[in-house]
Protein backbone atom coordinates (compact mmCIF):
# COMPACT_ATOMS: atom_id res chain seq x y z
CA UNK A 1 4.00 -20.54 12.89
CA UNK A 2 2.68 -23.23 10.37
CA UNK A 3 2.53 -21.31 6.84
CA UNK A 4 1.17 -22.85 3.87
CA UNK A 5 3.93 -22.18 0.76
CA UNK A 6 3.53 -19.81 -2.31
CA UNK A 7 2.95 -22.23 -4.53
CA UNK A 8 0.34 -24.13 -2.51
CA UNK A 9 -1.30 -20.67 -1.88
CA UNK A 10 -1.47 -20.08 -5.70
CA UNK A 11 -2.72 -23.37 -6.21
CA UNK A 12 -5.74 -22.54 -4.06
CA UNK A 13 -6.19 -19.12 -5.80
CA UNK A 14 -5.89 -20.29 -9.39
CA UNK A 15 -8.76 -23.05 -8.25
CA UNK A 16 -10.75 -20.49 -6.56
CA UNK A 17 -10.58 -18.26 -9.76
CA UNK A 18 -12.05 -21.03 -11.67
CA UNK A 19 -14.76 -22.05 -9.21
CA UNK A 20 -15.97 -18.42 -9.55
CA UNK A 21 -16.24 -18.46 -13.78
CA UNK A 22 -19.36 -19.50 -15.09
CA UNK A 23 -20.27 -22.63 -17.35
CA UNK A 24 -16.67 -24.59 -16.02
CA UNK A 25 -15.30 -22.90 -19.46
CA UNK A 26 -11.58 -23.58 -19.55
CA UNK A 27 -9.15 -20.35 -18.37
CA UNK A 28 -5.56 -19.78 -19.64
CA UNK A 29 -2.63 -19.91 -17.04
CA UNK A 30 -2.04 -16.50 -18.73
CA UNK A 31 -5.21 -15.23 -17.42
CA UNK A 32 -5.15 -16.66 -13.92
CA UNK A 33 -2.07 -15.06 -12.98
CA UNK A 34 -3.20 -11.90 -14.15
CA UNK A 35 -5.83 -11.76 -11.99
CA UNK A 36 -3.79 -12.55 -9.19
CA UNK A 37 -0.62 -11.13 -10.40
CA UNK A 38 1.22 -14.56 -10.03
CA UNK A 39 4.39 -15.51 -11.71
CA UNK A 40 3.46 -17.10 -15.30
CA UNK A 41 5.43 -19.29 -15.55
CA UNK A 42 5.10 -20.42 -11.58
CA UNK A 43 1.76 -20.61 -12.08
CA UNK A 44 1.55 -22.88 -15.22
CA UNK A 45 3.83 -26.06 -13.64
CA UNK A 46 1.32 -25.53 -10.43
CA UNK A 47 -1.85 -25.96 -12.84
CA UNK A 48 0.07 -28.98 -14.36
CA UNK A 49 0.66 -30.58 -11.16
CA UNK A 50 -3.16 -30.19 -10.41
CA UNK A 51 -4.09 -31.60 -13.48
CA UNK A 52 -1.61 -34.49 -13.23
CA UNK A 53 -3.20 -35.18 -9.77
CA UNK A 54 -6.61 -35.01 -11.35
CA UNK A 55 -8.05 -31.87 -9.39
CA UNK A 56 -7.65 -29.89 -13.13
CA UNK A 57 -8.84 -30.91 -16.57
CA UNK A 58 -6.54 -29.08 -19.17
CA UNK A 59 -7.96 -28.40 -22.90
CA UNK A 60 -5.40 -27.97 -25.76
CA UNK A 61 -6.18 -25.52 -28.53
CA UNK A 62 -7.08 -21.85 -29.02
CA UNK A 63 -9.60 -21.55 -26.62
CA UNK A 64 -7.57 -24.20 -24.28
CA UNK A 65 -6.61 -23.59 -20.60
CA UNK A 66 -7.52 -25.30 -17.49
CA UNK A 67 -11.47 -26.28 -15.87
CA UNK A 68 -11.87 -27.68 -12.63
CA UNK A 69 -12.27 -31.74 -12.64
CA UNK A 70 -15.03 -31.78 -10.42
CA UNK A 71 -17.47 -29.67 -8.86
CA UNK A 72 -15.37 -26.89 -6.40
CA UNK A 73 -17.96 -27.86 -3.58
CA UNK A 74 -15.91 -31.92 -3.88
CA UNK A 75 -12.12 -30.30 -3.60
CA UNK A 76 -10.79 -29.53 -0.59
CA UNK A 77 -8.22 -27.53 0.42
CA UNK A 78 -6.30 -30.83 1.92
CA UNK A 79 -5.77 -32.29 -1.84
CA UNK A 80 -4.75 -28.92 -3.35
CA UNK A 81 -2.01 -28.76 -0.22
CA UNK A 82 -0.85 -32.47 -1.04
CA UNK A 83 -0.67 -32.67 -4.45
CA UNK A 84 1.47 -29.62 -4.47
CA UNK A 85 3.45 -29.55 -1.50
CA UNK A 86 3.33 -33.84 -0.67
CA UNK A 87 2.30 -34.92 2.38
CA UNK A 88 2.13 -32.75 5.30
CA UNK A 89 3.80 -33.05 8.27
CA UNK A 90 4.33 -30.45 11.03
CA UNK A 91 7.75 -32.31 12.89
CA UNK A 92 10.41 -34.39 10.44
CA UNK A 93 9.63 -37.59 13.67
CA UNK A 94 5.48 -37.72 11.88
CA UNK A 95 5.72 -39.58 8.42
CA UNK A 96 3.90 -41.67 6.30
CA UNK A 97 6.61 -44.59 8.19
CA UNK A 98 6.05 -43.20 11.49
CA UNK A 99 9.78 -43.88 11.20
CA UNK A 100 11.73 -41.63 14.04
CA UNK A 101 15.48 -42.31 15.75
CA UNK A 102 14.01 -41.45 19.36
CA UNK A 103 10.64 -43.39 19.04
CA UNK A 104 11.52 -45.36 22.44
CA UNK A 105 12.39 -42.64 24.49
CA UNK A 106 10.48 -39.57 22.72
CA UNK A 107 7.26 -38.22 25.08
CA UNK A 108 5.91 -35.73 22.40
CA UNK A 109 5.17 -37.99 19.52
CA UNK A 110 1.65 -38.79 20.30
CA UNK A 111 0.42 -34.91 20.99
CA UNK A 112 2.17 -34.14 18.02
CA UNK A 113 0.55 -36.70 16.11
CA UNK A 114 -2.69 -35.52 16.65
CA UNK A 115 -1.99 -31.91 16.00
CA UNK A 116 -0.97 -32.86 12.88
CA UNK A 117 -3.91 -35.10 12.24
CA UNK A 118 -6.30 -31.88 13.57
CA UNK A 119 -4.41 -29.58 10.83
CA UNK A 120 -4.92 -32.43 8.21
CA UNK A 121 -8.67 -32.62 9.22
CA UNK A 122 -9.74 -28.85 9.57
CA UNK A 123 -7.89 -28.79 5.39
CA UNK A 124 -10.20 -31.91 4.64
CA UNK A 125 -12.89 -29.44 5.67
CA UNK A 126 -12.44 -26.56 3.59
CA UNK A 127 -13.30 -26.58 -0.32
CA UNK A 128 -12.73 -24.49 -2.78
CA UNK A 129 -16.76 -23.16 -2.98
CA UNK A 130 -16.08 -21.97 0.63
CA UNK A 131 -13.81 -19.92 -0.09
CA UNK A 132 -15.56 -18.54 -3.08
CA UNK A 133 -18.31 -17.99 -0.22
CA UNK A 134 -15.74 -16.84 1.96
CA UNK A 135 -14.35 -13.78 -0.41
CA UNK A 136 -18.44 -13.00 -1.32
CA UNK A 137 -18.91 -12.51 2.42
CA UNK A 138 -16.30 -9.78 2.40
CA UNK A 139 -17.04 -7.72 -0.48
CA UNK A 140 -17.51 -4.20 0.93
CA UNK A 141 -17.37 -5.43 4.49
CA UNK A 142 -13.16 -3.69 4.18
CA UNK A 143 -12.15 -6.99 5.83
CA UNK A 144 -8.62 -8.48 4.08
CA UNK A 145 -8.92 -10.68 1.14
CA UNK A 146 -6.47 -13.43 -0.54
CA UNK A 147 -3.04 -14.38 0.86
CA UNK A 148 -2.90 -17.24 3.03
CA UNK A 149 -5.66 -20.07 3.52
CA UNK A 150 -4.84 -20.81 7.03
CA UNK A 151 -2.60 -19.49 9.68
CA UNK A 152 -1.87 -21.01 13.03
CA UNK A 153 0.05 -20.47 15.92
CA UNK A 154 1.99 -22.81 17.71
């Protein structure tokens, strides 16, 4: 099974919390993880790798915290993912080189290839406003909300 990691997981939740706060005011760490009941200080070197990557704007001062950089219907999923967990790749042989020991004699690069380039593009797909849809669709409907973004079986 292909999991997403905690920290790329909270990343998506601590963006999703902000697309759903109106005006794009700017949210402590302190209150993010409270609504999610995320690790503190986890969740505060996760917002400042977003904002180093330029998905977060952070705002010193009293009423400081973190605002989305752009609009949550222009960041997907796929640049949350990479920014905190690198590239992704689903076999060590598929990197940004291409660069693999068995390359001559291996028969499963390709297929793998373009599983991994189907994962990357269903990611590219998703933004954070759909999943701000996505939880509004199950309010009251007693179907499962948060944890992981995507699960898939190999």
């Amino acid at each position: 099974m292909l999991r997403l990691t905690k920290k790329a997981d909270y990343g998506l939740m601590a963006l999703k919390y902000l697309a759903e706060q109106k005006g794009g005011s700017a949210h402590s760490a302190k209150d993010i993880a409270e609504a999610y009941h995320i690790p503190p200080q986890l969740l505060a070197k996760i917002l400042q790798t977003l904002a180093k990557a330029g998905l977060l704007v952070s705002h010193a001062g009293t009423n400081g915290g973190y605002a989305l950089a752009r609009p949550a219907k222009e960041i997907s999923a796929f640049e949350v993912i990479r920014a905190i967990d690198g590239p992704l790749f689903i076999t060590s042989c598929i990197t940004i080189h291409g660069a693999c020991d068995l390359t001559s004699t291996c028969t499963i690069k390709e297929p793998l290839r373009k599983v991994n380039d189907s994962i990357k593009d269903l990611l590219s797909g998703i933004y954070i406003a759909d999943l701000v849809e996505a939880d509004a669709e199950h309010v009251g409907s007693g179907a499962p909300v948060g944890g992981g973004l995507v699960s898939i079986a190999i």
